[in-house]
PDB file of N, CA and C in Angstrom:
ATOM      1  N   UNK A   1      35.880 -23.913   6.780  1.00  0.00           N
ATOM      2  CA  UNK A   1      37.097 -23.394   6.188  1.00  0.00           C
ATOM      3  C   UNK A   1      38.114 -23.170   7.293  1.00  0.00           C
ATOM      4  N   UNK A   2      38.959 -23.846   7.040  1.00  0.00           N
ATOM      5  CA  UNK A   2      40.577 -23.449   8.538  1.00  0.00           C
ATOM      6  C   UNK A   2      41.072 -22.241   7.781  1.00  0.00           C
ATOM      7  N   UNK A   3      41.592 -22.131   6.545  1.00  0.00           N
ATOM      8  CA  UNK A   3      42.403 -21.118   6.283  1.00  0.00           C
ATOM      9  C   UNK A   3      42.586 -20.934   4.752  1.00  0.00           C
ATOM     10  N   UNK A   4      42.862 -19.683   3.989  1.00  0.00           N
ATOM     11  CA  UNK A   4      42.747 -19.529   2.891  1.00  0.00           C
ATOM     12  C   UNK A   4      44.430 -18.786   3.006  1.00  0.00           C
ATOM     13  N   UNK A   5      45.325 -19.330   1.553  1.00  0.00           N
ATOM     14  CA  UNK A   5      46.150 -18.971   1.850  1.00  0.00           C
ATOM     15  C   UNK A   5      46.191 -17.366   1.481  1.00  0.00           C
ATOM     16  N   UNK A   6      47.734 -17.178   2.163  1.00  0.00           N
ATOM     17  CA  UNK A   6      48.447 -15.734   2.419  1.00  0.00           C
ATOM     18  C   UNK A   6      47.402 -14.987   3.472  1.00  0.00           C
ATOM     19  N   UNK A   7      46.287 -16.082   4.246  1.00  0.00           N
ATOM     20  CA  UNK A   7      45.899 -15.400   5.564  1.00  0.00           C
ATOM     21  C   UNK A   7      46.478 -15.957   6.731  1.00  0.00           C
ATOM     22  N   UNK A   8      46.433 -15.036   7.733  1.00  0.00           N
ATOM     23  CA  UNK A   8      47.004 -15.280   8.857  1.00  0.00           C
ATOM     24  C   UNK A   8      46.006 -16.446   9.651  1.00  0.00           C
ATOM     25  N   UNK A   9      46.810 -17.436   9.977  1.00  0.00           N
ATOM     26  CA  UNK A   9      45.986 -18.785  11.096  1.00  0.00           C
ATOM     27  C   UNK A   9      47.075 -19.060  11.968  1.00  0.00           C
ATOM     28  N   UNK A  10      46.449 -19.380  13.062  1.00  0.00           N
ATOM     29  CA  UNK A  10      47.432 -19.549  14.522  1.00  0.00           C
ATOM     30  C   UNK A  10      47.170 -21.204  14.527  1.00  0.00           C
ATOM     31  N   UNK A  11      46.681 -22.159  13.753  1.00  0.00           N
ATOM     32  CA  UNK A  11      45.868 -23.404  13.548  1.00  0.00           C
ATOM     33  C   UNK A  11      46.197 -23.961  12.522  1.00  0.00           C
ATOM     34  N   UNK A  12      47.192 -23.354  11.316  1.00  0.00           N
ATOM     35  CA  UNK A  12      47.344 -24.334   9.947  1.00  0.00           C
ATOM     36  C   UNK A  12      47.865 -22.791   9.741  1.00  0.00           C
ATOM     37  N   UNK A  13      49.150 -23.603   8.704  1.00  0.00           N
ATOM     38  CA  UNK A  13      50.371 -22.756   7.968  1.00  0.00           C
ATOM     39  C   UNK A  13      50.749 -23.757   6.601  1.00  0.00           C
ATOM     40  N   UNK A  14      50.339 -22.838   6.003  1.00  0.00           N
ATOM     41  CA  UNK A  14      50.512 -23.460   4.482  1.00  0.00           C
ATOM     42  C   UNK A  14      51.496 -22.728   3.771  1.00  0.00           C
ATOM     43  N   UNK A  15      52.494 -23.266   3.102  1.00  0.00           N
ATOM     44  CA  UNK A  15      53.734 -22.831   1.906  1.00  0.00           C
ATOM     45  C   UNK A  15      53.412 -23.458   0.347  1.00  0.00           C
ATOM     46  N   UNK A  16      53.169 -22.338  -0.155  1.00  0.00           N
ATOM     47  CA  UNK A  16      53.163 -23.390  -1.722  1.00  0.00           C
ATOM     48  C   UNK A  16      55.023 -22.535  -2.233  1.00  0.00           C
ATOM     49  N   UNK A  17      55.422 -23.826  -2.882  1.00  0.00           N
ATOM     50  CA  UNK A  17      56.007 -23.413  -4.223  1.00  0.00           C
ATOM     51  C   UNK A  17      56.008 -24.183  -5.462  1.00  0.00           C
ATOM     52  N   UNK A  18      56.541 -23.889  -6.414  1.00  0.00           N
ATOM     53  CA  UNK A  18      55.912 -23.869  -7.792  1.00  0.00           C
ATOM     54  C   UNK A  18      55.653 -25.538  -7.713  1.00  0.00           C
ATOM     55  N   UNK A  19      55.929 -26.501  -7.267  1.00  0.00           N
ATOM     56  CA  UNK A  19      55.358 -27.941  -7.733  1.00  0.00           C
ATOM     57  C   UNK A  19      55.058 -28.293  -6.075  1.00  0.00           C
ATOM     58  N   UNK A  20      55.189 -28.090  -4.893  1.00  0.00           N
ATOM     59  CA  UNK A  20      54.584 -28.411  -3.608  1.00  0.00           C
ATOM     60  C   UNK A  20      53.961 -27.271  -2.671  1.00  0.00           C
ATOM     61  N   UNK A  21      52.744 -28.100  -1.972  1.00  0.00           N
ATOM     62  CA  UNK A  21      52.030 -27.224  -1.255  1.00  0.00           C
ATOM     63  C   UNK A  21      52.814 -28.338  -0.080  1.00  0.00           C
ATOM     64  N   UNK A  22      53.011 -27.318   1.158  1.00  0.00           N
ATOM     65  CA  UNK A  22      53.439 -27.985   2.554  1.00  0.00           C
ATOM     66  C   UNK A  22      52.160 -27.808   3.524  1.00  0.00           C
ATOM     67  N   UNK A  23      51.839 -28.100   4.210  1.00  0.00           N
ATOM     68  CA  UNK A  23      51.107 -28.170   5.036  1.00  0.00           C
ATOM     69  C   UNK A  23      51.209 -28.507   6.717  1.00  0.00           C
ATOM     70  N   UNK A  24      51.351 -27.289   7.872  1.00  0.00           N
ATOM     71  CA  UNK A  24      51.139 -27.726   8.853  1.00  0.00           C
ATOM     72  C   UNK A  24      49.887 -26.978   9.851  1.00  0.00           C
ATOM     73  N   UNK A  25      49.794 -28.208  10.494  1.00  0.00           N
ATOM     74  CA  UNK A  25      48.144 -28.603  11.239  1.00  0.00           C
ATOM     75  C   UNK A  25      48.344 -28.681  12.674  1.00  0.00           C
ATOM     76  N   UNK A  26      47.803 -27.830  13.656  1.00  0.00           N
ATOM     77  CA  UNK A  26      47.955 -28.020  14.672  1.00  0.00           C
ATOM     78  C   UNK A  26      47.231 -29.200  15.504  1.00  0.00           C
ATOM     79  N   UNK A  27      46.264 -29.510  14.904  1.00  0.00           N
ATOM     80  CA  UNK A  27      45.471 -30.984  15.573  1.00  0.00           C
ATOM     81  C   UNK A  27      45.417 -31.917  14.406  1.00  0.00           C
ATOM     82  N   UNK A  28      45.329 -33.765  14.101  1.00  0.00           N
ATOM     83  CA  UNK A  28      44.836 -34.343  13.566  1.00  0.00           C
ATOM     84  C   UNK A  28      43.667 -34.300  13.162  1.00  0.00           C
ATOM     85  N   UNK A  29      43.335 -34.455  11.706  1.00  0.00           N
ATOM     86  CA  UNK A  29      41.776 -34.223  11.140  1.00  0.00           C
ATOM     87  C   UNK A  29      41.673 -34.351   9.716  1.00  0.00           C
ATOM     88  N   UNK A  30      40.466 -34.116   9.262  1.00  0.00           N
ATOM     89  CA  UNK A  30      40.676 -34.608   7.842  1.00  0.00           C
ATOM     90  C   UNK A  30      40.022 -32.826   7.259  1.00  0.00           C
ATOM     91  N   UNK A  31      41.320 -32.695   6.298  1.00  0.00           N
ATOM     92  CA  UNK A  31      41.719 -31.642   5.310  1.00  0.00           C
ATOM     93  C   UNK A  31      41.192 -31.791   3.781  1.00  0.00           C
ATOM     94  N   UNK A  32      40.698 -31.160   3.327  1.00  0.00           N
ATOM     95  CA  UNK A  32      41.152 -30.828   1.865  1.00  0.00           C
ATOM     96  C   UNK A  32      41.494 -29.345   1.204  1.00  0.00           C
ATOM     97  N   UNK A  33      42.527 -29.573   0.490  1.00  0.00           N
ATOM     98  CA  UNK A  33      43.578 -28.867  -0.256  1.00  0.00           C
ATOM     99  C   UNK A  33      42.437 -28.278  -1.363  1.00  0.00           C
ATOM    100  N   UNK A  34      41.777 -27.008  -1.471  1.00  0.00           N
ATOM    101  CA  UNK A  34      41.219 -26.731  -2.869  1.00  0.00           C
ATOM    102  C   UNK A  34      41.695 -25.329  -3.314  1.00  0.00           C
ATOM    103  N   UNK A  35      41.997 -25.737  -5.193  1.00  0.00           N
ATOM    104  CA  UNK A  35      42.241 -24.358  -5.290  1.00  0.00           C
ATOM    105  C   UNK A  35      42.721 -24.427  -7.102  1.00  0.00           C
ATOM    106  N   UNK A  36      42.903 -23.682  -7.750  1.00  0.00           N
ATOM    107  CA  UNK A  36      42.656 -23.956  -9.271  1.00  0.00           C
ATOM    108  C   UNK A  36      43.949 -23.299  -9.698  1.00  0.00           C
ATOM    109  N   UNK A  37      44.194 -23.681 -10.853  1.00  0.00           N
ATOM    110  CA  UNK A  37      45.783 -23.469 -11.587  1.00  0.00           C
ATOM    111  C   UNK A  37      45.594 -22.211 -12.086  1.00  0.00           C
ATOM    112  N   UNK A  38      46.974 -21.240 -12.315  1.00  0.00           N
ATOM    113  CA  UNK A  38      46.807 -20.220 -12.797  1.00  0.00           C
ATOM    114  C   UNK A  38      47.194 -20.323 -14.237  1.00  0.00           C
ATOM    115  N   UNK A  39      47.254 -21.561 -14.790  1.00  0.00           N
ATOM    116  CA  UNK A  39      47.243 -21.198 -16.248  1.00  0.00           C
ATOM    117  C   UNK A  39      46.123 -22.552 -16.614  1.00  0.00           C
ATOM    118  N   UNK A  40      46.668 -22.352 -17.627  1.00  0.00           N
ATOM    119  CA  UNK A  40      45.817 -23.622 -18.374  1.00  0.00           C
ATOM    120  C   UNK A  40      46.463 -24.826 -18.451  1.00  0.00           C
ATOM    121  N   UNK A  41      47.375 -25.094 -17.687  1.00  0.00           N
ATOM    122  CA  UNK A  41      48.031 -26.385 -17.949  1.00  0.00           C
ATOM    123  C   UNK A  41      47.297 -27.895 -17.465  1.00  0.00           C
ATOM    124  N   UNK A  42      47.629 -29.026 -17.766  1.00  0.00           N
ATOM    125  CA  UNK A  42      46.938 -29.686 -17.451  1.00  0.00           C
ATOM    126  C   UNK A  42      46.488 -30.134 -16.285  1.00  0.00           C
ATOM    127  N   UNK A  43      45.977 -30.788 -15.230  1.00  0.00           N
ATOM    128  CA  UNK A  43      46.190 -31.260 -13.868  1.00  0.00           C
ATOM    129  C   UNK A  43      45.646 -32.876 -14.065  1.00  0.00           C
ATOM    130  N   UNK A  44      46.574 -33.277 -12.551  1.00  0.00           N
ATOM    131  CA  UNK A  44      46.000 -34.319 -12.096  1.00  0.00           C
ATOM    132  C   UNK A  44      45.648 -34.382 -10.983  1.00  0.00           C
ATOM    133  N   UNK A  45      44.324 -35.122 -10.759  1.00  0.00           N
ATOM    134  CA  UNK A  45      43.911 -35.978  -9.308  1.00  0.00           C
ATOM    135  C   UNK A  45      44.504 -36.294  -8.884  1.00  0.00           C
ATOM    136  N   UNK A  46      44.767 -36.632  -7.496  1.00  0.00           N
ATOM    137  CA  UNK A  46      45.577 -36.825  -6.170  1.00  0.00           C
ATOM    138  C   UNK A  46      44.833 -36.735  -4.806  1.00  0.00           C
ATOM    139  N   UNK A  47      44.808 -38.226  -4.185  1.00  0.00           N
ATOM    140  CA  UNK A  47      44.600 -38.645  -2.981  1.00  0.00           C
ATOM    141  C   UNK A  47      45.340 -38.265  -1.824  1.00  0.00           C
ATOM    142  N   UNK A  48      45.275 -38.024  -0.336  1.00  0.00           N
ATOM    143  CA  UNK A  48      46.294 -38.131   0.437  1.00  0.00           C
ATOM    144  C   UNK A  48      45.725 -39.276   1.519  1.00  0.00           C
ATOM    145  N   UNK A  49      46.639 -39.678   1.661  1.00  0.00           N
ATOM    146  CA  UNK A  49      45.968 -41.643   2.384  1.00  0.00           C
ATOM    147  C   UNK A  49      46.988 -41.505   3.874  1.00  0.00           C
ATOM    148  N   UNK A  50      46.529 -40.838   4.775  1.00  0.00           N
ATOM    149  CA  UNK A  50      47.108 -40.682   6.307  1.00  0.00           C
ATOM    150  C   UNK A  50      46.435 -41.896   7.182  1.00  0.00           C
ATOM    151  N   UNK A  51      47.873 -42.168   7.591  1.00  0.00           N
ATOM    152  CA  UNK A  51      47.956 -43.308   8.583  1.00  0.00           C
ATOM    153  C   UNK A  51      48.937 -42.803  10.033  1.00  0.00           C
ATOM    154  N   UNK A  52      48.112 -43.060  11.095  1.00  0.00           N
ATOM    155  CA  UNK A  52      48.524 -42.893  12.648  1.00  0.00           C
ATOM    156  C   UNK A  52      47.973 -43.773  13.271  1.00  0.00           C
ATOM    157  N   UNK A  53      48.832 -43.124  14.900  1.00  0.00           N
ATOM    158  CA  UNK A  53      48.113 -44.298  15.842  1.00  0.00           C
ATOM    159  C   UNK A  53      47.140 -43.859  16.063  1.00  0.00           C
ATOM    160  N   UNK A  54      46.297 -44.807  16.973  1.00  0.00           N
ATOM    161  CA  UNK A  54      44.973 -44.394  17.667  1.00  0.00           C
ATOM    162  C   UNK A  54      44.809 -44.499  18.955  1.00  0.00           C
ATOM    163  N   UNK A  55      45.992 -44.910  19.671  1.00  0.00           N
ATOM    164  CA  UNK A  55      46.009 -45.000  20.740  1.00  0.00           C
ATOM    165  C   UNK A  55      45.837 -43.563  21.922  1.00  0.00           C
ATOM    166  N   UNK A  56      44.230 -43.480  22.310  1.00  0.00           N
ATOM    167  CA  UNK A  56      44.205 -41.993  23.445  1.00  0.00           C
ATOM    168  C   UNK A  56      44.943 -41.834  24.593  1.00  0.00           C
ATOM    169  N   UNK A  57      45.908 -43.222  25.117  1.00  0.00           N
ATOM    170  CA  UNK A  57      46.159 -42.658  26.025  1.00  0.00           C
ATOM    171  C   UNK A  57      47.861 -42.235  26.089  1.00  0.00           C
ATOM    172  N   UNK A  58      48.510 -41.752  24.623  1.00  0.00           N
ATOM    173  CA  UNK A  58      49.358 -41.170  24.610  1.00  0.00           C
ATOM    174  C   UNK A  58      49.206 -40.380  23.710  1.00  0.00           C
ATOM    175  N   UNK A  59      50.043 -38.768  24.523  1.00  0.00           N
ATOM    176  CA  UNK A  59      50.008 -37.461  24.098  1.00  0.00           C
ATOM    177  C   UNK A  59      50.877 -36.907  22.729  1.00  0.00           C
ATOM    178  N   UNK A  60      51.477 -37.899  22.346  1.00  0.00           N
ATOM    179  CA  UNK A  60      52.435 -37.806  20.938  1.00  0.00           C
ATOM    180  C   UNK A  60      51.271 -38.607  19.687  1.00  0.00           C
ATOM    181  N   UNK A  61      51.629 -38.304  18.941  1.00  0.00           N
ATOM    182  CA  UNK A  61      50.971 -38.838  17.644  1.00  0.00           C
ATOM    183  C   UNK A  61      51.924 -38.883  16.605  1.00  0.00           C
ATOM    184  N   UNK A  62      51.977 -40.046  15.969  1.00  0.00           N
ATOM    185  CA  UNK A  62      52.813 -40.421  14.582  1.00  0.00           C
ATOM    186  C   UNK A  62      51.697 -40.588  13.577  1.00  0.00           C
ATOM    187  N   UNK A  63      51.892 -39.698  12.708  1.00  0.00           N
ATOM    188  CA  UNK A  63      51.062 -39.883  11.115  1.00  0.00           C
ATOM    189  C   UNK A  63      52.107 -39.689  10.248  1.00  0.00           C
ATOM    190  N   UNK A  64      51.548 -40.579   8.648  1.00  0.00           N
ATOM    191  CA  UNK A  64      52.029 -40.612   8.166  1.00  0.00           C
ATOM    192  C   UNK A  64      51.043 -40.582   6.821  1.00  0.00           C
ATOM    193  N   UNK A  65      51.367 -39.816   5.919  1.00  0.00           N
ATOM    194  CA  UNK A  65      50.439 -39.166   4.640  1.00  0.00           C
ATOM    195  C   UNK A  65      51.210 -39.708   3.523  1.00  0.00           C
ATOM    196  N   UNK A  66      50.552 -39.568   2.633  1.00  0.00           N
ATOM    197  CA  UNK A  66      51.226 -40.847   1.570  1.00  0.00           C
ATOM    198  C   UNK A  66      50.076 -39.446   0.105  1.00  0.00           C
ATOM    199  N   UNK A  67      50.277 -39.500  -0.824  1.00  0.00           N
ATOM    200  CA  UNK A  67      50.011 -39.205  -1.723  1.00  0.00           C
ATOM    201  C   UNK A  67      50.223 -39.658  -3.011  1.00  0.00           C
ATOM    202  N   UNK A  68      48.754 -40.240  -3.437  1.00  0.00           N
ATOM    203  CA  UNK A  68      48.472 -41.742  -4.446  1.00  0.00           C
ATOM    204  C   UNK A  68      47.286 -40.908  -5.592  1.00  0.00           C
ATOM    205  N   UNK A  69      47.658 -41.355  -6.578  1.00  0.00           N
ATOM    206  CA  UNK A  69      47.249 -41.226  -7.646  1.00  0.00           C
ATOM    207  C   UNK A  69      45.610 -41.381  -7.851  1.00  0.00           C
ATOM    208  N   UNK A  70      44.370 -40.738  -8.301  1.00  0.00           N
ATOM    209  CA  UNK A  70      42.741 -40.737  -7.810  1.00  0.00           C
ATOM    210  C   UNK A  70      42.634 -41.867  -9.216  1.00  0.00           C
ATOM    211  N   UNK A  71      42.975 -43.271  -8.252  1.00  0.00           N
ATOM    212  CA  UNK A  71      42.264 -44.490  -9.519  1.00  0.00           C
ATOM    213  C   UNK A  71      41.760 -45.827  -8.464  1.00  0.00           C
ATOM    214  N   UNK A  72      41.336 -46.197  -8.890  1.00  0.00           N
ATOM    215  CA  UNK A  72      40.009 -46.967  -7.877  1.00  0.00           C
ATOM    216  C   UNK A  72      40.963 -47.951  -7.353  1.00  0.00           C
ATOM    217  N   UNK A  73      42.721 -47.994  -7.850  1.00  0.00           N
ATOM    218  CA  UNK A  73      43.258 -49.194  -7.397  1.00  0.00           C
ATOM    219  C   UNK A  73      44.203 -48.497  -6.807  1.00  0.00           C
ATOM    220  N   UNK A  74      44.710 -47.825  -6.305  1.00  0.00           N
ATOM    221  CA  UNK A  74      45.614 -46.418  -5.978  1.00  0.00           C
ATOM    222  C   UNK A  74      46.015 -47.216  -3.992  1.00  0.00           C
ATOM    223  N   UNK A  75      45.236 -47.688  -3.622  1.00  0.00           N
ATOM    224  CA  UNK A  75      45.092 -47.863  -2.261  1.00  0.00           C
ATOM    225  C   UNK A  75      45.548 -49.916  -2.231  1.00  0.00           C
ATOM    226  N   UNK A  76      45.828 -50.330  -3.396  1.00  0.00           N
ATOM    227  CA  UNK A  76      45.549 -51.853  -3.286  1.00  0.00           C
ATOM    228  C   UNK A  76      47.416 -52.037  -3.280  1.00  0.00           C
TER     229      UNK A  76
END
């Protein structure tokens, strides 16, 4: 667990409002977002499909997160 929100982390800072959660991460890594609706409304599945470099021997990093729909063709 990195962090549960409205707790304090020096490592990940999360903002929800009413239709987006923001998310920032102090290192590259793989995340998941869990957490349940406060009413009964409906939901949907949702992927996040992050793409960066891989190159170690520079100290900057470009990613880029994409958020795709959970269907077996979502990525094609």
């Amino acid at each position: 667990e990195v962090m549960t929100v409205e707790e304090e982390s020096t490592s990940c800072y999360c903002l929800l409002d009413t239709q987006c959660c923001h998310l920032l991460v102090e290192r590259p890594g793989c995340y998941a977002l869990v957490g349940e609706a406060l009413t009964q409304a409906a939901g949907k599945r949702l992927r996040l499909a992050a793409f960066g470099n891989m190159e170690p021997n520079f100290l900057n990093y470009s990613i880029r997160v994409y958020c795709v729909d959970d269907t077996p063709h979502a990525f094609q």
